[in-house]
Protein backbone atom coordinates (compact mmCIF):
# COMPACT_ATOMS: atom_id res chain seq x y z
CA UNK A 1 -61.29 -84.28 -43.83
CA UNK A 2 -60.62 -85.52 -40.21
CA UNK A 3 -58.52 -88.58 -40.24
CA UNK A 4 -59.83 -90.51 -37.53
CA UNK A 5 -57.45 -93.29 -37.24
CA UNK A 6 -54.80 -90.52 -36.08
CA UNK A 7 -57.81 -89.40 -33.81
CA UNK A 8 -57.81 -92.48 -32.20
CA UNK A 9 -53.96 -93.09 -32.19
CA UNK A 10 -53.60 -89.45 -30.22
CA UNK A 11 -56.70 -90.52 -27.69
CA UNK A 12 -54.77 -93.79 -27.20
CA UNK A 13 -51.64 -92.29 -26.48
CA UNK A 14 -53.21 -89.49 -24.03
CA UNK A 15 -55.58 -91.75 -22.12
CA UNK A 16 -51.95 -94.30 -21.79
CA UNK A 17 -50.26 -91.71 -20.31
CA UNK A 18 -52.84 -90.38 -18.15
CA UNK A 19 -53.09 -93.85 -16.81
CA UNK A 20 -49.35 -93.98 -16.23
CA UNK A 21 -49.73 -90.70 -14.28
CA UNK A 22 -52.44 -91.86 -12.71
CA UNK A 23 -50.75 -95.40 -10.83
CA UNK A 24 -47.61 -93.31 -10.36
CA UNK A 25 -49.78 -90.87 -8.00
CA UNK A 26 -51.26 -93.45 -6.63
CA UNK A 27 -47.83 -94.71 -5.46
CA UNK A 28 -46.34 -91.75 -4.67
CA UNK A 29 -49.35 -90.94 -2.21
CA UNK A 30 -48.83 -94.66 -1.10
CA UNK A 31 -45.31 -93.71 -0.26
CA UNK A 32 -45.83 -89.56 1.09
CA UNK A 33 -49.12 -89.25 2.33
CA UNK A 34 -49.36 -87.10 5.42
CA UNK A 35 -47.40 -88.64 8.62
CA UNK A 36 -48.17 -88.16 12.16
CA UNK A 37 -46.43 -85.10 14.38
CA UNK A 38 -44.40 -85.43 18.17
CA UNK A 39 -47.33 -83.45 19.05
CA UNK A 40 -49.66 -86.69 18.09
CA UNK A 41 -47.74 -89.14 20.13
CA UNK A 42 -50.31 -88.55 23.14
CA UNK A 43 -53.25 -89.23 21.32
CA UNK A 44 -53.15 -91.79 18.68
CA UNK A 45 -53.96 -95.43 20.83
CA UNK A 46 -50.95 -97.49 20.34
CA UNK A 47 -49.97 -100.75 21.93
CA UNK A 48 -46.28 -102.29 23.22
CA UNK A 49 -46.49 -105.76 22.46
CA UNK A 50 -43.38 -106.77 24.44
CA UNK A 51 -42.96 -106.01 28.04
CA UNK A 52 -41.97 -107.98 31.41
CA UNK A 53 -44.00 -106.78 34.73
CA UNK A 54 -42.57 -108.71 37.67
CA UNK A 55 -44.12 -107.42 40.13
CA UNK A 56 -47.52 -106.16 41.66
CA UNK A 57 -46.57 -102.20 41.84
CA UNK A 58 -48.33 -100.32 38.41
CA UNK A 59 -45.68 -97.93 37.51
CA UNK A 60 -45.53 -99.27 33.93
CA UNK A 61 -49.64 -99.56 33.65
CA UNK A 62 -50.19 -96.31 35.13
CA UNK A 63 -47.50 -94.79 32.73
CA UNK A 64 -49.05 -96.60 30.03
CA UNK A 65 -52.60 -95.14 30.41
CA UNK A 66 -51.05 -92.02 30.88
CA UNK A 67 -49.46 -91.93 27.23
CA UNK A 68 -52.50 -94.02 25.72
CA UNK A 69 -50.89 -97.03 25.28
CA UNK A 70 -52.09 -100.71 26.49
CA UNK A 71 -49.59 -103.20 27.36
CA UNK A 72 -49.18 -107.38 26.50
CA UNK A 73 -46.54 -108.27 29.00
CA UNK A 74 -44.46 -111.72 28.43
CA UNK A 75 -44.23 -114.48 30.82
CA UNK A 76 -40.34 -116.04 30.55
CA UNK A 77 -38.21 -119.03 31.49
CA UNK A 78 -35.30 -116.80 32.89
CA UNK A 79 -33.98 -118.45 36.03
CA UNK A 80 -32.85 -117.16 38.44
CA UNK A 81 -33.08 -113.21 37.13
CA UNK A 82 -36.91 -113.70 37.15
CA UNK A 83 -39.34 -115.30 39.96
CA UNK A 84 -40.35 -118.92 39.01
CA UNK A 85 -42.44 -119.22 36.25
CA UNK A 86 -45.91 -119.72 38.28
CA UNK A 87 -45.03 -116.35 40.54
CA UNK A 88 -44.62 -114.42 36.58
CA UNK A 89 -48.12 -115.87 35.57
CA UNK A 90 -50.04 -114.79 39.37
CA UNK A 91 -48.70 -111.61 39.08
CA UNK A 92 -49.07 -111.41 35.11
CA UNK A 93 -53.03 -112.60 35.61
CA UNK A 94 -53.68 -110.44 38.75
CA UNK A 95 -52.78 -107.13 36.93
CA UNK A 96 -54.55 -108.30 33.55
CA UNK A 97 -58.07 -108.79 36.06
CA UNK A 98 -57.31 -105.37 37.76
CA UNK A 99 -56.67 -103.11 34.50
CA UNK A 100 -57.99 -105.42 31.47
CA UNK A 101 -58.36 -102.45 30.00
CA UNK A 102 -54.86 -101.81 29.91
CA UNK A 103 -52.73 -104.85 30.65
CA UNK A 104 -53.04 -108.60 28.76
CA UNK A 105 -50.88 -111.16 29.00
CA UNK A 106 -48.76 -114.57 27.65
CA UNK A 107 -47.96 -117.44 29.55
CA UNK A 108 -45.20 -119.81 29.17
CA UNK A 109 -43.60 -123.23 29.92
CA UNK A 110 -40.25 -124.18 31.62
CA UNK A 111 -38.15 -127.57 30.40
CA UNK A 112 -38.68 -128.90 34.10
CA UNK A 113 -38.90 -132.57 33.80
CA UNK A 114 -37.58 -132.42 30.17
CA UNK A 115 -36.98 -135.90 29.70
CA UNK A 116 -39.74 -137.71 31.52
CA UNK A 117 -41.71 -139.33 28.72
CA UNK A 118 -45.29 -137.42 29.84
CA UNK A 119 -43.74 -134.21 29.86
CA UNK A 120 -45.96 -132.97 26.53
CA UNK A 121 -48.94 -133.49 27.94
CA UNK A 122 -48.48 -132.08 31.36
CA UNK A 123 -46.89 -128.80 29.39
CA UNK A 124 -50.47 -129.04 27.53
CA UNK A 125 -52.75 -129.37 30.72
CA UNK A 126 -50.57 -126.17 32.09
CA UNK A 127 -51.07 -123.87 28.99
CA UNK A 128 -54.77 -125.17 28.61
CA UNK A 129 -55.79 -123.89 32.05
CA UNK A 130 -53.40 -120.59 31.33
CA UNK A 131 -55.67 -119.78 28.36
CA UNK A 132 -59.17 -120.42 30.39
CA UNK A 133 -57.34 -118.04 32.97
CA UNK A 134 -57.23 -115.29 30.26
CA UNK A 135 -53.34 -115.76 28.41
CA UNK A 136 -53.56 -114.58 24.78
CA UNK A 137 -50.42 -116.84 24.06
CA UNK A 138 -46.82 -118.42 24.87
CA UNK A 139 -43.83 -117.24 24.54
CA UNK A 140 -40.71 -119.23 24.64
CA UNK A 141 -36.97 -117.88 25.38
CA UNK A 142 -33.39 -118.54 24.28
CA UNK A 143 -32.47 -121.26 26.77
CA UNK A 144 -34.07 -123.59 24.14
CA UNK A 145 -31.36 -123.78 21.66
CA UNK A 146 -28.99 -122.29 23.82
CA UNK A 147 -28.22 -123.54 26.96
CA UNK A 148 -31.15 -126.32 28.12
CA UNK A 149 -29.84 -129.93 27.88
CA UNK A 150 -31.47 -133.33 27.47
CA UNK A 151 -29.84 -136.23 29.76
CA UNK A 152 -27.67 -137.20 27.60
CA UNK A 153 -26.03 -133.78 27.26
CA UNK A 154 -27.24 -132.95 24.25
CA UNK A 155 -29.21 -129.36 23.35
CA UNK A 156 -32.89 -128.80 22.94
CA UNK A 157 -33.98 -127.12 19.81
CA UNK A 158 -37.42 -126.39 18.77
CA UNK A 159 -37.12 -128.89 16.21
CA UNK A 160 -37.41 -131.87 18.73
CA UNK A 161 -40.45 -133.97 18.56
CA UNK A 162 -41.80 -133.38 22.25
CA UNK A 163 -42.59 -129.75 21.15
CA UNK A 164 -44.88 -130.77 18.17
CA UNK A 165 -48.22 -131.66 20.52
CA UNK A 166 -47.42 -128.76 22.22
CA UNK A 167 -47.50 -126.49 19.19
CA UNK A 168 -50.55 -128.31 17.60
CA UNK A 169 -52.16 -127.44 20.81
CA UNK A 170 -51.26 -123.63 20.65
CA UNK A 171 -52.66 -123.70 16.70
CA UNK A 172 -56.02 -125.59 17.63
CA UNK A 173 -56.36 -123.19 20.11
CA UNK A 174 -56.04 -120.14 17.98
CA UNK A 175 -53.24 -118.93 20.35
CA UNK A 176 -49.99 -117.26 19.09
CA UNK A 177 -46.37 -119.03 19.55
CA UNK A 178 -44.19 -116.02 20.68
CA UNK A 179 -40.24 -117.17 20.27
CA UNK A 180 -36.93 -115.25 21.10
CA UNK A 181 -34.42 -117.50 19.37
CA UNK A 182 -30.79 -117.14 19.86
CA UNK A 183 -29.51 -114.25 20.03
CA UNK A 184 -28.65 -110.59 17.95
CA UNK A 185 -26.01 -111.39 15.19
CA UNK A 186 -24.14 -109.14 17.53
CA UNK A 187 -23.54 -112.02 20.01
CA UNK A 188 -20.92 -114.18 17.77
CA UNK A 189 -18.67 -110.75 17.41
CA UNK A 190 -16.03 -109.69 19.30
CA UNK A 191 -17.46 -106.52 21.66
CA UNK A 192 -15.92 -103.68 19.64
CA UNK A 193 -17.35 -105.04 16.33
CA UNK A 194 -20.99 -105.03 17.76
CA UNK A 195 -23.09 -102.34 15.68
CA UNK A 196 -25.27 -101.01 18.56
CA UNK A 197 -24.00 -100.14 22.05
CA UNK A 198 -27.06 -101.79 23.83
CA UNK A 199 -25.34 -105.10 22.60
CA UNK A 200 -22.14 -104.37 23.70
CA UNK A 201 -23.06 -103.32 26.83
CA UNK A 202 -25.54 -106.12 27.44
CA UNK A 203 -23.24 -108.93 26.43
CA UNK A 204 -20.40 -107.18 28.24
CA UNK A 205 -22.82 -107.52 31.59
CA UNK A 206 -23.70 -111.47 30.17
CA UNK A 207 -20.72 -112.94 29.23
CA UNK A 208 -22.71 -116.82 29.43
CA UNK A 209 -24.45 -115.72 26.24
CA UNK A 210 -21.52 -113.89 24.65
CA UNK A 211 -20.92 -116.67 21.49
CA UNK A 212 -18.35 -115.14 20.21
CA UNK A 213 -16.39 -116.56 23.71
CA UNK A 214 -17.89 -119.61 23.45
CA UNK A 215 -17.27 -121.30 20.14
CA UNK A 216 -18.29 -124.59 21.17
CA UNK A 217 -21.54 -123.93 21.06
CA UNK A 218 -24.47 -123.52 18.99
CA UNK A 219 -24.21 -121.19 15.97
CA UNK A 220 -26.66 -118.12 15.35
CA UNK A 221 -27.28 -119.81 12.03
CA UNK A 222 -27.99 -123.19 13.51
CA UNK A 223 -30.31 -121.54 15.73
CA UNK A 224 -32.68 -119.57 12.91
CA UNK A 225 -32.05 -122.93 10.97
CA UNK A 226 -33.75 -124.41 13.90
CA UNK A 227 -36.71 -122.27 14.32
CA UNK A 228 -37.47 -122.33 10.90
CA UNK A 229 -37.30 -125.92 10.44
CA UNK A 230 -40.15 -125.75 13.38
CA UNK A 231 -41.96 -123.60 11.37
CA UNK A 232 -42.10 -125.44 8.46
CA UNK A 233 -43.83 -128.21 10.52
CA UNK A 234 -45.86 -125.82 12.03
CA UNK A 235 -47.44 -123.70 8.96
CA UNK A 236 -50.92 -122.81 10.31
CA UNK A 237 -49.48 -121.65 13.97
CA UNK A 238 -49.89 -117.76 14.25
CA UNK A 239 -46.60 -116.85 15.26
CA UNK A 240 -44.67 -113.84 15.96
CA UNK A 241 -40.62 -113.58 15.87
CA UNK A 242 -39.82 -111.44 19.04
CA UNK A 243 -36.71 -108.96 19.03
CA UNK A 244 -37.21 -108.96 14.64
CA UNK A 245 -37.25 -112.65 14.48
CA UNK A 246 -33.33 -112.24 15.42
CA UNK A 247 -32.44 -110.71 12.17
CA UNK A 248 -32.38 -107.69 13.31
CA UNK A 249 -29.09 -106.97 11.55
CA UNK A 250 -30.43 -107.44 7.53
CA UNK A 251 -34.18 -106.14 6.33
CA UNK A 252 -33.12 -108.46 3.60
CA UNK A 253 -33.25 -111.45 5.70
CA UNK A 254 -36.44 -110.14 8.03
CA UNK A 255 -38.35 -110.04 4.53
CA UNK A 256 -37.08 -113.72 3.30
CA UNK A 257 -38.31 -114.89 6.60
CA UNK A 258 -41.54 -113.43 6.37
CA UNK A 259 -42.00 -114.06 2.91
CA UNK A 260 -41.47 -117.52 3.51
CA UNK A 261 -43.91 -118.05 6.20
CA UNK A 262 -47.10 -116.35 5.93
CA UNK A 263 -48.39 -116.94 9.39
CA UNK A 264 -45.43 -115.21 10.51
CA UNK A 265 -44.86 -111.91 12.24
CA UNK A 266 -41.77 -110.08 14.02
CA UNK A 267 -42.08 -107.55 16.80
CA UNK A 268 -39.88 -104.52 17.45
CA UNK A 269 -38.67 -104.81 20.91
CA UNK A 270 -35.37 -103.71 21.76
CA UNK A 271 -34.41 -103.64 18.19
CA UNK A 272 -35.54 -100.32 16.51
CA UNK A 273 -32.18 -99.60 16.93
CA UNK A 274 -31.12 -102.15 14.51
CA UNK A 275 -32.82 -100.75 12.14
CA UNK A 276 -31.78 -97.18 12.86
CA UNK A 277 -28.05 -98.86 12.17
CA UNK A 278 -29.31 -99.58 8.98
CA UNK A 279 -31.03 -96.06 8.43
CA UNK A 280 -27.51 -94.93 8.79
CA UNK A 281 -26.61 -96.99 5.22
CA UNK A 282 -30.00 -96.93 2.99
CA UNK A 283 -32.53 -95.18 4.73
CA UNK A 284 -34.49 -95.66 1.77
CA UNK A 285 -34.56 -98.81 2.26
CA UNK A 286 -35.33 -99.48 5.64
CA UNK A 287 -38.57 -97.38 4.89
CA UNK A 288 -39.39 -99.61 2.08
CA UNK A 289 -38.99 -102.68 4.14
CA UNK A 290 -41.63 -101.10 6.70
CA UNK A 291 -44.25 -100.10 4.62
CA UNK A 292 -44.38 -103.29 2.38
CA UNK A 293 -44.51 -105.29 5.54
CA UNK A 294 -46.70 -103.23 7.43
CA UNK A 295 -49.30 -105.45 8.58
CA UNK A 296 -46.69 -107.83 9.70
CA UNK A 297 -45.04 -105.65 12.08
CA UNK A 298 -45.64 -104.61 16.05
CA UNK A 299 -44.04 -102.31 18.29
CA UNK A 300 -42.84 -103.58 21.27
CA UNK A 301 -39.64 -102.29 23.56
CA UNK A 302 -38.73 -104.74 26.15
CA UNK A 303 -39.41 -102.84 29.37
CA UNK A 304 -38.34 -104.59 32.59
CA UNK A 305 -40.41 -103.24 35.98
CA UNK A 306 -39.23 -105.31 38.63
CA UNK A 307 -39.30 -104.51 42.87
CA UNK A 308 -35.55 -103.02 42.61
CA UNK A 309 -36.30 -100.36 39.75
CA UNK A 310 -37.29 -96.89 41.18
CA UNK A 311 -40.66 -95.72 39.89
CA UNK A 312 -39.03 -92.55 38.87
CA UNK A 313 -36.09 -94.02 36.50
CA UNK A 314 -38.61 -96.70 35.04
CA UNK A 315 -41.01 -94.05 33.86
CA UNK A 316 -38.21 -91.55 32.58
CA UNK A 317 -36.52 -94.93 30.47
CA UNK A 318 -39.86 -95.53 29.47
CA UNK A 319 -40.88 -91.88 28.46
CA UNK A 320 -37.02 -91.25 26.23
CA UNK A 321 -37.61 -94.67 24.04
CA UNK A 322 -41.57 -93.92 23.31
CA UNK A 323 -40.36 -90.88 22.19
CA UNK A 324 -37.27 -91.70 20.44
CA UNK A 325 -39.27 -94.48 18.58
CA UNK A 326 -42.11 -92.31 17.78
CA UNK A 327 -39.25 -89.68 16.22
CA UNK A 328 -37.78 -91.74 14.17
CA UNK A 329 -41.25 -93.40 12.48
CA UNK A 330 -42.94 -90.08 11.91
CA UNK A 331 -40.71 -87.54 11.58
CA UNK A 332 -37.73 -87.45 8.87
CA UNK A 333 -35.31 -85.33 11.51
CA UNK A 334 -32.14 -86.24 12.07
CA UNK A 335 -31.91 -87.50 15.62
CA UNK A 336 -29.43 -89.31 17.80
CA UNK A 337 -30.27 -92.29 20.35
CA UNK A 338 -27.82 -93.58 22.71
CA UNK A 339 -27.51 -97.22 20.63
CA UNK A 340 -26.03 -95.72 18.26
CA UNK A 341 -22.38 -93.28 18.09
CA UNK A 342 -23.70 -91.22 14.83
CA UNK A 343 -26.71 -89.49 14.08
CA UNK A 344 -29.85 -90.67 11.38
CA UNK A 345 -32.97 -89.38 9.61
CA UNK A 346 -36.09 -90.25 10.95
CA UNK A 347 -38.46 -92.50 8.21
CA UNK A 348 -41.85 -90.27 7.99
CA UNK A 349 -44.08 -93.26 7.52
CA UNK A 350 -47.19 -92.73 6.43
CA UNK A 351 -50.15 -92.62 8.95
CA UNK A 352 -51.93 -96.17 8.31
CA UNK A 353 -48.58 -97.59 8.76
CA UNK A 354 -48.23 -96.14 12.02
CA UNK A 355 -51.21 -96.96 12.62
CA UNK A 356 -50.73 -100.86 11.76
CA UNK A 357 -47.13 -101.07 13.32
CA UNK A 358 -48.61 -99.31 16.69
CA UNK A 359 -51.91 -100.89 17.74
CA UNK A 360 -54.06 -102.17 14.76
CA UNK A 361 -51.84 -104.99 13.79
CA UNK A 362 -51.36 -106.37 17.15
CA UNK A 363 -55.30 -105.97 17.72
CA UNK A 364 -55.76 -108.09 14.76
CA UNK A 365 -53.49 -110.94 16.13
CA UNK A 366 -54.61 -110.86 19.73
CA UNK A 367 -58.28 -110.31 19.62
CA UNK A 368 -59.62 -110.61 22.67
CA UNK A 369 -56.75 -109.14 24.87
CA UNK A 370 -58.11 -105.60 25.97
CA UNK A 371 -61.27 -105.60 26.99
């Protein structure tokens, strides 16, 4: 005689396990499905999210369409290794009506006039007419934080009050707040403590922003203390942390940050390198990091084209980081760079990831960019 409550015990225990099996292969194909090839690179669409164009010659557009990728180009306060901030935006707006196809743009303010009591709503009338002129956002530098003063000698943060209209503005606008605050961790080391040798080098080259000289003045933690405090005020602004939200040193702390603030997202530029230092430690989980965060994330590099760059270097720097970048998120070879003294294993990430990181992400944010 069939007992059937051991019937039913054995069909309980097979259809548990097959469910097990089942959200284990779910996560394993979450984690290994099939990744994108070097031989791929040419024609999946992907977008740099970071770049400066100071000028009116097209090396970097016409290198761009020729490796399928559009461009969003940053307008910055940087004086005086930039033009002034008006000659950035004609030149910016010029290329984005010649290639829109191609080539979008953000604005930006300067802290001229800081302490003249209308100065928020004259920064306001400038961004408004930016964004009727075709700017997808703003994008604010280091000087605030680091180096701008108010009359009375003391620094600028992002927490000051003057910003707040501003940054409603931005939000009611549906714009994105770009920020580059402070500086890598890098910068409050001594030079042959840095991790990566682009920081060494570029901190060797810029000793005014070398902290680790300068004691006296702001701290790196003072500075994320300060844009976060801004964001807290500031909950509903799309935003996006340039150069990894400037953790670029701890995954840890890039995923505290964006846990904390939903709105938020961090771009890659000039950091992938950061996290290739980190590869070199837990590679596991680095790649973790990525693909949990995935739709948080855009590539960007930091590419410079101004008048005194030959056409022929700036496409041949351009060229050996797309490629080194695309290496080390598709394949899991072990590669070099020249940030880094010691070699890594590329991640392998999955194609939708890729996909996110490269182009659909930043498509997402900045909606009516490429047209």
């Amino acid at each position: 005689m069939i007992n059937y409550i051991d019937e039913i015990q054995k069909l309980t225990i097979f259809r548990n396990y097959f469910t097990i099996m089942s959200v284990n292969n779910i996560k394993k194909e979450m984690t290994e499905q099939e990744s994108y090839s070097m031989a791929d690179f040419i024609r999946v669409p992907k977008i740099d999210t970071h770049v400066h164009v100071i000028t009116e010659e097209k090396t970097m557009i016409e290198e761009a369409r020729a490796n399928n990728f559009k461009l969003l180009a940053m307008s910055v306060d940087v004086v005086p290794d930039y033009p002034p901030m008006e000659e950035q935006i004609r030149v910016n707006s010029k290329h984005h009506r010649e290639d829109p196809d191609i080539f979008a743009y953000n604005t930006a303010f300067t802290l001229e006039n800081w302490d003249d009591a209308d100065w928020s709503e004259k920064v306001i009338e400038k961004i408004k007419t930016d964004f009727e002129n075709g700017s997808q956002g703003i994008k604010i530098w280091k000087n605030i934080g680091m180096d701008e003063k108010d009359e009375n000698g003391v620094y600028i943060t992002l927490e000051d009050p003057k910003f707040e209209p501003v940054f409603l503005f931005i939000k009611d606008q549906n714009k994105v707040l770009l920020s580059h605050a402070g500086e890598p961790k890098n910068c409050w080391l001594p030079l042959e403590e840095m991790t990566v040798n682009s920081d060494r080098a570029y901190f060797s080259k810029n000793p005014k922003f070398h902290m680790y000289n300068h004691p006296e003045l702001p701290s790196y933690e003072g500075q994320m203390t300060a844009r976060d405090n801004m964001l807290k005020k500031n909950m509903g602004l799309s935003f996006v942390g340039a150069h990894l939200a400037t953790l670029e040193w701890s995954v840890d702390r890039i995923a505290a940050f964006l846990d904390a603030f939903p709105k938020a997202n961090v771009d890659l530029a000039e950091r992938v390198c950061h996290l290739q230092d980190q590869s070199q430690k837990d590679r596991t989980k680095v790649r973790n990091f990525i693909i949990k965060y995935q739709d948080r994330i855009l590539y960007g590099t930091d590419f410079q084209q101004l008048d005194e760059i030959p056409a022929d270097k700036l496409k041949a720097s351009m060229n050996e980081v797309w490629q080194n970048d695309w290496k080390y998120f598709n394949t899991d070879e072990t590669m070099t760079v020249p940030q880094l003294n010691s070699g890594f294993q590329g991640l392998k990430l999955p194609k939708i990831v890729v996909d996110k990181i490269y182009h659909i992400n930043a498509e997402k944010l900045f909606p009516n960019a490429w047209k």
